[in-house]
N, C-alpha and C. Protein backbone atom coordinates (compact mmCIF):
# COMPACT_ATOMS: atom_id res chain seq x y z
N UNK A 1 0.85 -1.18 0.00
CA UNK A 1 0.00 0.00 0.00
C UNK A 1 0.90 1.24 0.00
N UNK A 2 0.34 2.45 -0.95
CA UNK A 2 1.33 3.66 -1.05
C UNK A 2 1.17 3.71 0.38
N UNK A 3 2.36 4.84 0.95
CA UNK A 3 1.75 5.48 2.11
C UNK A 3 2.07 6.59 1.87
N UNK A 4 0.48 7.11 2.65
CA UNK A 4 -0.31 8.75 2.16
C UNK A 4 -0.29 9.21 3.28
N UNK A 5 0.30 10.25 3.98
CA UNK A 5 0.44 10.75 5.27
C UNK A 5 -1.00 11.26 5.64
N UNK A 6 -1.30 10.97 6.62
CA UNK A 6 -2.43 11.49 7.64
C UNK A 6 -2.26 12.81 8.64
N UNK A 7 -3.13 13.78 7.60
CA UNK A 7 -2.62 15.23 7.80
C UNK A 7 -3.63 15.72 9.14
N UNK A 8 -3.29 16.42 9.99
CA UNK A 8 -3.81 16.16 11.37
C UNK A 8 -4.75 18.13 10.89
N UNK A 9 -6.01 17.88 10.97
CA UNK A 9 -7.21 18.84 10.56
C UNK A 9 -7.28 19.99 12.02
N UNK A 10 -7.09 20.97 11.19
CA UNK A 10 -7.30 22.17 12.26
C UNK A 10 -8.70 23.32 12.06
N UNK A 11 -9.37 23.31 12.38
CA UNK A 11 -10.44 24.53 12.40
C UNK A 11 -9.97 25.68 11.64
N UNK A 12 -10.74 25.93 10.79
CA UNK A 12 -10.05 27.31 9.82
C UNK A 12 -8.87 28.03 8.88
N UNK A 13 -8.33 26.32 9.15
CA UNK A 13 -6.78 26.68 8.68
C UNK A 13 -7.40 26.01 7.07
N UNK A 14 -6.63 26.46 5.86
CA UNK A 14 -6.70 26.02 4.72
C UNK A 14 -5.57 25.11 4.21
N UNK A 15 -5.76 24.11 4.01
CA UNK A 15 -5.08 23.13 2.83
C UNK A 15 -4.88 23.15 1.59
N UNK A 16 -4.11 22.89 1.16
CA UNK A 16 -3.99 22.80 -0.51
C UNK A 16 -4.10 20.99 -0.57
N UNK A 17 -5.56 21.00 -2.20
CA UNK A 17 -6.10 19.77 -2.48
C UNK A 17 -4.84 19.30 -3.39
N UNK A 18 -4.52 17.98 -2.85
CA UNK A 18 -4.00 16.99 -3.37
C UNK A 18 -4.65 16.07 -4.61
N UNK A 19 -5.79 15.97 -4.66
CA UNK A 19 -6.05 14.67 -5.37
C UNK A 19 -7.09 13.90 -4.43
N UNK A 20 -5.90 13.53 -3.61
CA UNK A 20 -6.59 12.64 -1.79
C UNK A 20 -5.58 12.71 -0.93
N UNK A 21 -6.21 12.42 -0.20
CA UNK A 21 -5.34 12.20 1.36
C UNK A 21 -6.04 11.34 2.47
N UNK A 22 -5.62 11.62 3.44
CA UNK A 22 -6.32 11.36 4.86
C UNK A 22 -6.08 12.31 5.90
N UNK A 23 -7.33 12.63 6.37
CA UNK A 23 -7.56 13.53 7.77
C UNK A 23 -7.93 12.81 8.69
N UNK A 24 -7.74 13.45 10.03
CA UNK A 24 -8.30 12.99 11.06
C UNK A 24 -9.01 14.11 12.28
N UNK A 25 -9.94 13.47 12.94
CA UNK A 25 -10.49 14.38 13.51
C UNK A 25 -9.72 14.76 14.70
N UNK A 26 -9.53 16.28 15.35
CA UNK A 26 -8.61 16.79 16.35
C UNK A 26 -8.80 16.28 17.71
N UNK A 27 -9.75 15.64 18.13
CA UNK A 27 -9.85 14.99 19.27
C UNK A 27 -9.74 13.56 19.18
N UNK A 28 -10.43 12.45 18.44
CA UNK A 28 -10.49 10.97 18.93
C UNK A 28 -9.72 10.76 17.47
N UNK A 29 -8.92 11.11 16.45
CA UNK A 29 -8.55 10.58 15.57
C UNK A 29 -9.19 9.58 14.55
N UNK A 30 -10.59 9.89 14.69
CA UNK A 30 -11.01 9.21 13.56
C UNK A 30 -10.42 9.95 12.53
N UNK A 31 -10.53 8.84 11.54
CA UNK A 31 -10.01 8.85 10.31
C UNK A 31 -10.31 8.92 8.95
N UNK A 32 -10.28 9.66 7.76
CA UNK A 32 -11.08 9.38 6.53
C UNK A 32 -10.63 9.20 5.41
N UNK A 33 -10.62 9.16 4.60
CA UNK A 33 -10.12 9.21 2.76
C UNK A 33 -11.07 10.38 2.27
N UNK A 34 -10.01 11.06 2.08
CA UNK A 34 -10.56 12.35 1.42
C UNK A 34 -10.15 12.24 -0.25
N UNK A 35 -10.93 12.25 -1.27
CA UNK A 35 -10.82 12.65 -1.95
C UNK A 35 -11.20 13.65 -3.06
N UNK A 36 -11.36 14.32 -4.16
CA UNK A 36 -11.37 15.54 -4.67
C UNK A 36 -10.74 15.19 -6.31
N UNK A 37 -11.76 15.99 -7.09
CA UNK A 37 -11.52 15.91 -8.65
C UNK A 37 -12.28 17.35 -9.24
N UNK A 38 -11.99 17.67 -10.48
CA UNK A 38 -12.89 18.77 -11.00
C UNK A 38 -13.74 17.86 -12.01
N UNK A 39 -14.69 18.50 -12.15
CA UNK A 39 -15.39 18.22 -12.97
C UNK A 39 -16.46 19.29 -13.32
N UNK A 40 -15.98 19.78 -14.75
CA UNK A 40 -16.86 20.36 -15.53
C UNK A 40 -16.49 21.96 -15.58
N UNK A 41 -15.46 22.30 -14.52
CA UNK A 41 -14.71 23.28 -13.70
C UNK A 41 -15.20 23.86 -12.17
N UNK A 42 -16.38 22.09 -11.71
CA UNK A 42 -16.19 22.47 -10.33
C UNK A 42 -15.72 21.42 -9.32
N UNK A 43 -14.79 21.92 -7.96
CA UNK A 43 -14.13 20.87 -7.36
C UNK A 43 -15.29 19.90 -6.52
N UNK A 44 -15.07 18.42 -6.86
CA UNK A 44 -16.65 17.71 -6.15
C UNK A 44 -15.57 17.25 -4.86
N UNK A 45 -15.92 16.45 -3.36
CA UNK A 45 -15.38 16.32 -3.05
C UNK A 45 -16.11 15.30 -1.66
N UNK A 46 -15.12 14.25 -1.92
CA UNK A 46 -15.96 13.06 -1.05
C UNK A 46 -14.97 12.39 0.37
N UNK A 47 -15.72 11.93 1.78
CA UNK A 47 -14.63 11.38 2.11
C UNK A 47 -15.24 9.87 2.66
N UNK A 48 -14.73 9.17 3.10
CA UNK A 48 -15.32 7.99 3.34
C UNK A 48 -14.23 7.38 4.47
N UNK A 49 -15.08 6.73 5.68
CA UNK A 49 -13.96 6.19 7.24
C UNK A 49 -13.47 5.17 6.85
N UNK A 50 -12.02 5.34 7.44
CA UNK A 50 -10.67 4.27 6.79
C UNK A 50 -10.64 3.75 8.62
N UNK A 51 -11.82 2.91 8.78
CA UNK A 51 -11.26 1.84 10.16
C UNK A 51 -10.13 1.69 10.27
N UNK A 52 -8.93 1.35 9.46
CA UNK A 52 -8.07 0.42 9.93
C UNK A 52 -6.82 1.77 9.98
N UNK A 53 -6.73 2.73 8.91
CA UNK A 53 -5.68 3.88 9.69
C UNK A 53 -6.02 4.53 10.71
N UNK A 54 -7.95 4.63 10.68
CA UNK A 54 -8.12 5.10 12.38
C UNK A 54 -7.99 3.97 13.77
N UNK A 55 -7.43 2.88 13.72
CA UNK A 55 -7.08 1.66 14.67
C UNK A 55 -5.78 2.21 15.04
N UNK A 56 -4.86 1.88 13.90
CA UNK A 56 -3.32 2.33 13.75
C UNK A 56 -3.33 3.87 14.59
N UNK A 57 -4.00 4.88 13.89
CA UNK A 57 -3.89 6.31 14.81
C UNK A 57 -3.75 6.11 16.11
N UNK A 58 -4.83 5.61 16.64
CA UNK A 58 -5.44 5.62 18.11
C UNK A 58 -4.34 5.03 18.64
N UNK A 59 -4.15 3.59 18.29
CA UNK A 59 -2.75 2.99 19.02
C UNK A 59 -1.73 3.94 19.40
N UNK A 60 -1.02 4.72 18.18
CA UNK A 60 -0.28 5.81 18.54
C UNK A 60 -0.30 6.70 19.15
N UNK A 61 -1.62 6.58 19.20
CA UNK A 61 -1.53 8.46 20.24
C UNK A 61 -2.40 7.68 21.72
N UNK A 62 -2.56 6.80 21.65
CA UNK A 62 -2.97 5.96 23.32
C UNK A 62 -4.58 6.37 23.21
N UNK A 63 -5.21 6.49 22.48
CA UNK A 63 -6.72 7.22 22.44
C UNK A 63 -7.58 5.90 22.41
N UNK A 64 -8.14 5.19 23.49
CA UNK A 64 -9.16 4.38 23.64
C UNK A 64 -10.99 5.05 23.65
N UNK A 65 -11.56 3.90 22.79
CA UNK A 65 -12.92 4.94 22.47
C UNK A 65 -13.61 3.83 23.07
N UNK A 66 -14.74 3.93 24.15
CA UNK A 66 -16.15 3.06 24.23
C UNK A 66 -16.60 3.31 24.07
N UNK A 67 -17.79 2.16 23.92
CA UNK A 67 -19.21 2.22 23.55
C UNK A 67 -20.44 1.34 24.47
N UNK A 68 -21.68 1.92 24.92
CA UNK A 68 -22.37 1.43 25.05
C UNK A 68 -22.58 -0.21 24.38
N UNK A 69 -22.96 -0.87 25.40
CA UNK A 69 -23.09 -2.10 24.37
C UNK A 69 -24.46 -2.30 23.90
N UNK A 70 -25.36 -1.43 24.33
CA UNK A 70 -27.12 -1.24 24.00
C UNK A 70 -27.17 -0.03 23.20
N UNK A 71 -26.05 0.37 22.74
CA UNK A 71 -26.27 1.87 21.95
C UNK A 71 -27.65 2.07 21.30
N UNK A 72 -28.51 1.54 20.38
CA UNK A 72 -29.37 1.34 19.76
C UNK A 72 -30.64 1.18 20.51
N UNK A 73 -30.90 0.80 21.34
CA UNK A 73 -31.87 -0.41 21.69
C UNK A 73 -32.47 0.89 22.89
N UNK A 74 -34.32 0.21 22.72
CA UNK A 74 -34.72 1.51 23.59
C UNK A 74 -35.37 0.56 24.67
N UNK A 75 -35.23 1.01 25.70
CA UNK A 75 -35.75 0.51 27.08
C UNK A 75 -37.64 0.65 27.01
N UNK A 76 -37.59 -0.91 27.08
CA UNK A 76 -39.45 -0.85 27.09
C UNK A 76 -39.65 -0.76 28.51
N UNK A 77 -41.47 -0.37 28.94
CA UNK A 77 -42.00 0.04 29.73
C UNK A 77 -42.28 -0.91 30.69
């Protein structure tokens, strides 16, 4: 797999578009695939969660996430 550095996302600050990349969010390091194309002469731009570089992140930076194990589920009467 290339490796595409995981550019760490700041509030208000501007980037210059690559093509793609990966961001992550400034607190729990989730993670995404960002990518970006023109078309027609406008920039479209999609991202989609990369589980497994946001696993790898977290390891590195010690960031453990829980979860409810009933997240979903509604308490009957």
């Amino acid at each position: 797999m290339k490796k595409i550095p995981v550019v760490q996302m700041n509030e208000g600050t501007w980037y210059r578009v690559k093509g793609y990349t990966y961001t992550e969010c400034c607190d729990c390091a989730l993670t995404h695939k960002e990518e970006y194309r023109l078309v027609d002469g406008h920039l479209e731009w999609k991202a989609v969660l990369a589980p497994d570089r946001t696993d790898k992140r977290r390891k590195e930076l010690g960031i453990t996430v829980k979860r409810k194990a009933n997240r979903g589920s509604k308490k009957s009467d």
